[in-house]
Protein backbone atom coordinates (compact mmCIF):
# COMPACT_ATOMS: atom_id res chain seq x y z
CA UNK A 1 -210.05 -246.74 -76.47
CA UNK A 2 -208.36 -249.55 -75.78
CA UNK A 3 -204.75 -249.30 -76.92
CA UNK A 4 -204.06 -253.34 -76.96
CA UNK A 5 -200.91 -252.87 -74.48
CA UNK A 6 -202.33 -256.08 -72.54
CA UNK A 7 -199.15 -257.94 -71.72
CA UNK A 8 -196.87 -255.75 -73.94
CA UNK A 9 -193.43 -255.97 -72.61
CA UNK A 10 -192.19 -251.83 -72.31
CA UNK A 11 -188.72 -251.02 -71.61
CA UNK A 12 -188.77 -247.14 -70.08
CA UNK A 13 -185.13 -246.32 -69.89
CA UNK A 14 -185.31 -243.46 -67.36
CA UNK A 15 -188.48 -244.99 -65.64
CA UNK A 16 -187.53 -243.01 -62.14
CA UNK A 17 -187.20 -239.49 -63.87
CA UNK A 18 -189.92 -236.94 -63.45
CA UNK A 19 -191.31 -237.76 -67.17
CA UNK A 20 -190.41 -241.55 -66.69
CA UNK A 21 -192.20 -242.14 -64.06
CA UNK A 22 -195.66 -240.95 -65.76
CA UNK A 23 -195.13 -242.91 -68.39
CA UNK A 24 -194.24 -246.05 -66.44
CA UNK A 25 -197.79 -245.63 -64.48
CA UNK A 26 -199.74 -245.12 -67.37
CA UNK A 27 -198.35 -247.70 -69.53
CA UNK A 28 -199.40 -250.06 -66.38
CA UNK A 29 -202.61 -248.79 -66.28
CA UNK A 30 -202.85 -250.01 -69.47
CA UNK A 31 -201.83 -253.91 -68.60
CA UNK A 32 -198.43 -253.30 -70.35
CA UNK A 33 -195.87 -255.56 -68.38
CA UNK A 34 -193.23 -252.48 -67.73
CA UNK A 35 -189.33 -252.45 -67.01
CA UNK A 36 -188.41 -249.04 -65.58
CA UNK A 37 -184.82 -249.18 -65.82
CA UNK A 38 -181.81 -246.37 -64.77
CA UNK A 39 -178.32 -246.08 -63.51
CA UNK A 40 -180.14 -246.84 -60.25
CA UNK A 41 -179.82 -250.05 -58.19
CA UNK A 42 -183.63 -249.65 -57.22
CA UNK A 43 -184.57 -249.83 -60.59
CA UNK A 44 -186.44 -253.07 -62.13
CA UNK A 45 -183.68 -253.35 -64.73
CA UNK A 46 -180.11 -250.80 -63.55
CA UNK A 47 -178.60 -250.19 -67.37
CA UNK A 48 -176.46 -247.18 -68.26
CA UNK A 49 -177.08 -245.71 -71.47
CA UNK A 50 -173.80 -244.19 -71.95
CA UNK A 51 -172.13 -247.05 -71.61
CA UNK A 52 -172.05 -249.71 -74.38
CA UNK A 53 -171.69 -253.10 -71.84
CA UNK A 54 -173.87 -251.69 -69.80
CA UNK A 55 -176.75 -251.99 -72.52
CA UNK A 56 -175.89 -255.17 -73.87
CA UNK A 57 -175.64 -256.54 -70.75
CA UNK A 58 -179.32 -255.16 -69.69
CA UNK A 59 -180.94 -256.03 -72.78
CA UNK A 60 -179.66 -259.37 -72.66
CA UNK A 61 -181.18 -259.57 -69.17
CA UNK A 62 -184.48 -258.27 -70.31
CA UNK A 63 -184.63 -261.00 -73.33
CA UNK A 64 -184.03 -263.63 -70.61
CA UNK A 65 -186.69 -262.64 -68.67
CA UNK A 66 -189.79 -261.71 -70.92
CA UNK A 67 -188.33 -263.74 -73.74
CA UNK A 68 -189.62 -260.25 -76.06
CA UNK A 69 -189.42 -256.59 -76.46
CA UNK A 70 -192.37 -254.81 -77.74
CA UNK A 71 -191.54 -251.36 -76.75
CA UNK A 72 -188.56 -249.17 -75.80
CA UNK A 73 -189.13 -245.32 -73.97
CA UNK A 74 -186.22 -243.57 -73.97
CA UNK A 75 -186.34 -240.81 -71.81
CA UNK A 76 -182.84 -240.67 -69.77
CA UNK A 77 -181.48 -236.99 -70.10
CA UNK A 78 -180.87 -234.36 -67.25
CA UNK A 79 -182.76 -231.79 -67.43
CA UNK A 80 -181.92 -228.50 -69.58
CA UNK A 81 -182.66 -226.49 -66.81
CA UNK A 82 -179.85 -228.56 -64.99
CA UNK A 83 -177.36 -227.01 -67.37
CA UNK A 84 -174.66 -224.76 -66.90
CA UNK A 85 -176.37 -221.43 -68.85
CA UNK A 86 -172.95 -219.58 -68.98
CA UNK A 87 -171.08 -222.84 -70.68
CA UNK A 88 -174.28 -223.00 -73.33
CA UNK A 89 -172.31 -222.72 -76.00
CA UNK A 90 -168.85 -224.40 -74.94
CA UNK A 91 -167.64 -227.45 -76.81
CA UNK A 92 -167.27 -229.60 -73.92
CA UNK A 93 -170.41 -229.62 -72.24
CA UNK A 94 -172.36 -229.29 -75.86
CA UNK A 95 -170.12 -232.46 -76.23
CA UNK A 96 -171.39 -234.10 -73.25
CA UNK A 97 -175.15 -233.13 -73.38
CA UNK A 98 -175.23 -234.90 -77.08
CA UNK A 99 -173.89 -237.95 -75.75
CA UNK A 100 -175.78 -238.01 -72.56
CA UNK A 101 -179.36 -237.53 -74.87
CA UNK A 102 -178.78 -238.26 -78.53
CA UNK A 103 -176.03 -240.73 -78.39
CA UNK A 104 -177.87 -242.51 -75.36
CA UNK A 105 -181.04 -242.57 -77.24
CA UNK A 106 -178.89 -244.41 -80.04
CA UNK A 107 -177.80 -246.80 -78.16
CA UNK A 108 -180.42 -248.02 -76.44
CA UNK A 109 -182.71 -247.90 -79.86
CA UNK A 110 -179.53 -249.93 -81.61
CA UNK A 111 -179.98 -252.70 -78.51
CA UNK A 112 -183.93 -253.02 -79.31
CA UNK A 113 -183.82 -253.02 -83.31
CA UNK A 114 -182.54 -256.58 -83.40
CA UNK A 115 -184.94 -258.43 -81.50
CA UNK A 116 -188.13 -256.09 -82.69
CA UNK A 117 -186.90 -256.95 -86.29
CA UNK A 118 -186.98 -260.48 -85.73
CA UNK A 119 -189.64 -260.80 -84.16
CA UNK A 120 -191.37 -258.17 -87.37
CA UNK A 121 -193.30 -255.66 -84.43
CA UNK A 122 -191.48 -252.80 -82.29
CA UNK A 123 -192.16 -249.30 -81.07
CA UNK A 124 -189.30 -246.78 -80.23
CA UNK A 125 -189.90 -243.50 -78.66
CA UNK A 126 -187.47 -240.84 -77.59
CA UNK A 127 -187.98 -237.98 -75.87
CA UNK A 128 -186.57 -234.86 -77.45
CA UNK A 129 -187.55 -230.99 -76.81
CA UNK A 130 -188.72 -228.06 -78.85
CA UNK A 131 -185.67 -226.09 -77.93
CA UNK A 132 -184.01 -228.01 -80.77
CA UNK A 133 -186.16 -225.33 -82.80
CA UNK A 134 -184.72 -221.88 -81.19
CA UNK A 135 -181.41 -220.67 -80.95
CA UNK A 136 -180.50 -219.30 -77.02
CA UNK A 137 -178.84 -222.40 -75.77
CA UNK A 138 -176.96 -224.39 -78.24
CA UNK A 139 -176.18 -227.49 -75.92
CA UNK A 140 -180.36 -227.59 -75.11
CA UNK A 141 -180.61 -227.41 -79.13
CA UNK A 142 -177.84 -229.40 -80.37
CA UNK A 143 -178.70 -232.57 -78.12
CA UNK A 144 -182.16 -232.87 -79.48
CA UNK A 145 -181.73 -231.88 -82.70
CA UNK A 146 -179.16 -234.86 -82.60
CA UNK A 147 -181.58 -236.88 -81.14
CA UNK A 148 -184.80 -236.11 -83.40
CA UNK A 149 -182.46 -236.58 -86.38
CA UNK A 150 -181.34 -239.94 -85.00
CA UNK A 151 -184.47 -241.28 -85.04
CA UNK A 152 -185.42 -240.00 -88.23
CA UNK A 153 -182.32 -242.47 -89.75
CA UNK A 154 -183.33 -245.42 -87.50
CA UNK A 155 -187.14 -245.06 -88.55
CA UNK A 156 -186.10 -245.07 -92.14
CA UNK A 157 -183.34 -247.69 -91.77
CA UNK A 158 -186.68 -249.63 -90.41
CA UNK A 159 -189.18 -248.77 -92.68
CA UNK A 160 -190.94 -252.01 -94.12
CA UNK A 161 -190.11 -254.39 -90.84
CA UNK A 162 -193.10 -253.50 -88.56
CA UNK A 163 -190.75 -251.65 -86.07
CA UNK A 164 -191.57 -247.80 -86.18
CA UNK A 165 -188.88 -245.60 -84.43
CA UNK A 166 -191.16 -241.57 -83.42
CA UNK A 167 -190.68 -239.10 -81.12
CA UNK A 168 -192.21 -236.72 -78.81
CA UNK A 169 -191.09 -233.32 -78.25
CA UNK A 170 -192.46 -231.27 -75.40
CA UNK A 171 -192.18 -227.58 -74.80
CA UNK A 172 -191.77 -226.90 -71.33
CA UNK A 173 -193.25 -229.59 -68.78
CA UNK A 174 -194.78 -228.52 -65.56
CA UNK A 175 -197.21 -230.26 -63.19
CA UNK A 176 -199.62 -227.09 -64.11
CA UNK A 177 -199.34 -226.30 -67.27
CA UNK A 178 -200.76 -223.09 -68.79
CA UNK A 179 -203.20 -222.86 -71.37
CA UNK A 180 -201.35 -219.67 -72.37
CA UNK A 181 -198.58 -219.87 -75.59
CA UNK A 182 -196.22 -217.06 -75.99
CA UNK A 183 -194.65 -215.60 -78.60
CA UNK A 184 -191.04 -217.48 -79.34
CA UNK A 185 -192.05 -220.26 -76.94
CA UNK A 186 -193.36 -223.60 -77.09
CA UNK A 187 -196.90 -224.52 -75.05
CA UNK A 188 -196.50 -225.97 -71.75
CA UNK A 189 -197.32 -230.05 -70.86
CA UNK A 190 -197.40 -231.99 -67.89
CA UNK A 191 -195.51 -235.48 -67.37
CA UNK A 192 -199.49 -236.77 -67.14
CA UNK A 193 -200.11 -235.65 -70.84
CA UNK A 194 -196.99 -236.87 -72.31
CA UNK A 195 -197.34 -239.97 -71.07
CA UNK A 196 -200.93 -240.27 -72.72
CA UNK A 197 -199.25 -239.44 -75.76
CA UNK A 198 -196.22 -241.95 -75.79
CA UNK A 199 -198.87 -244.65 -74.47
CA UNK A 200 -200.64 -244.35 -78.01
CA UNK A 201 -197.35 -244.05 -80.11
CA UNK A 202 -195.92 -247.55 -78.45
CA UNK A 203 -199.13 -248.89 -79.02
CA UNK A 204 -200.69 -251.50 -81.92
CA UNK A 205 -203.24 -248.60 -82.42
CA UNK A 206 -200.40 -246.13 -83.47
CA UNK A 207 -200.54 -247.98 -86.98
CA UNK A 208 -197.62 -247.17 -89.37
CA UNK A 209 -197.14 -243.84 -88.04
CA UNK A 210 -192.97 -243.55 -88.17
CA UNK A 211 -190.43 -241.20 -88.53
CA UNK A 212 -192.57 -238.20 -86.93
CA UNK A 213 -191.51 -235.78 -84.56
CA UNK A 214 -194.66 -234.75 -82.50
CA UNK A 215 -194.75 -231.81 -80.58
CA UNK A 216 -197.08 -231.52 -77.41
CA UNK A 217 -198.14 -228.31 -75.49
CA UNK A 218 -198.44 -226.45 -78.87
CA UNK A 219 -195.19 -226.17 -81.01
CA UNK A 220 -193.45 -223.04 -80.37
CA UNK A 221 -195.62 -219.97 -81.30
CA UNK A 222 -194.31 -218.23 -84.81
CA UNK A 223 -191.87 -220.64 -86.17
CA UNK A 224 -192.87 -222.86 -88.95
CA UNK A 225 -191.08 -225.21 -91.37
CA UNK A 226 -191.87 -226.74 -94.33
């Protein structure tokens, strides 16, 4: 199917990351004109999405370049398996792991809502996790419940404007992932099948379809919510 990304303009904030980078080749693959951008000074487009200037000062590069944004990625987080385990639970770095994924993710999707609005046509993904849905580690939780709850306000602040604001939420992501699901745990993904899946939501085809939180590599085995 042809996803009619042909010359979309695709800002991937966190375009050199293990998920990023999937999604910056298969958005390509597509004919989308991408921008992988990071704290990096190898990076197409170096922005810092905890900092404020940083993000004005990138988007306003972007703009002068492409003259449009169709599509923002945002997946710029460390890993959870780079957090400290025995500090899961301390203020500080629960503190610090919202603002490095939620409050990132917010202000990056603040910098793209302008122009998408004016120009009536925008697609904002972040990239959350289905840890937000089990207690264990309350930093892994807490940052993208923040995040997943953040979009949920942007989509709806949007609603009506042509810009849709979704995200994806992956269990855990491995370059093999089993077809296996245990009990308590979310289904596995690779970067490969994300990226197949965030190439469809930033896409024309993707319709109306806002405000949604999909899970991919089967949502985690025995919890439901209505």
């Amino acid at each position: 199917m042809d996803l009619q990304l042909q010359g979309r303009v695709v800002l991937v904030v966190g375009g050199a990351g293990y998920i990023g980078s999937a999604i910056v080749s298969r958005l390509r693959e597509e004919g989308a004109e991408v921008v992988a951008a990071s704290r990096r000074d190898t990076a197409d487009l170096v922005i810092d999405g905890g900092d404020d200037a940083s993000v004005t000062a990138g988007f306003a590069r972007l703009l002068e370049d492409f003259g449009r944004l169709d599509a923002l990625v945002v997946t710029a987080a460390p890993s959870a398996r780079t957090l400290d385990q025995s500090k899961n639970s301390d203020p500080a770095q629960v503190l610090e792991g919202v603002d490095r994924k939620a409050m990132t993710f917010l202000r990056l999707a603040n910098a793209a809502l302008g122009p998408m609005r004016e120009a009536g046509f925008g697609r904002i993904v972040g990239i959350s996790g289905q840890n937000a849905l089990l207690t264990g580690n309350v930093t892994g939780s807490v940052r993208n419940a923040a995040l997943t709850i953040a979009a949920k306000g942007l989509a709806d602040a949007a609603a009506g404007t042509g810009v849709t604001v979704n995200v994806v939420s992956p269990g855990m992501v491995t370059d093999t992932p089993s077809a296996e699901v245990q009990l308590a745990h979310g289904g596995e993904s690779s970067p490969e099948q994300i990226a197949d899946l965030v190439a469809f939501l930033v896409s024309p085809r993707a319709g109306a379809i806002s405000g949604e939180t999909v899970n991919i590599g089967h949502r985690v085995l025995g919890v439901t919510h209505l």
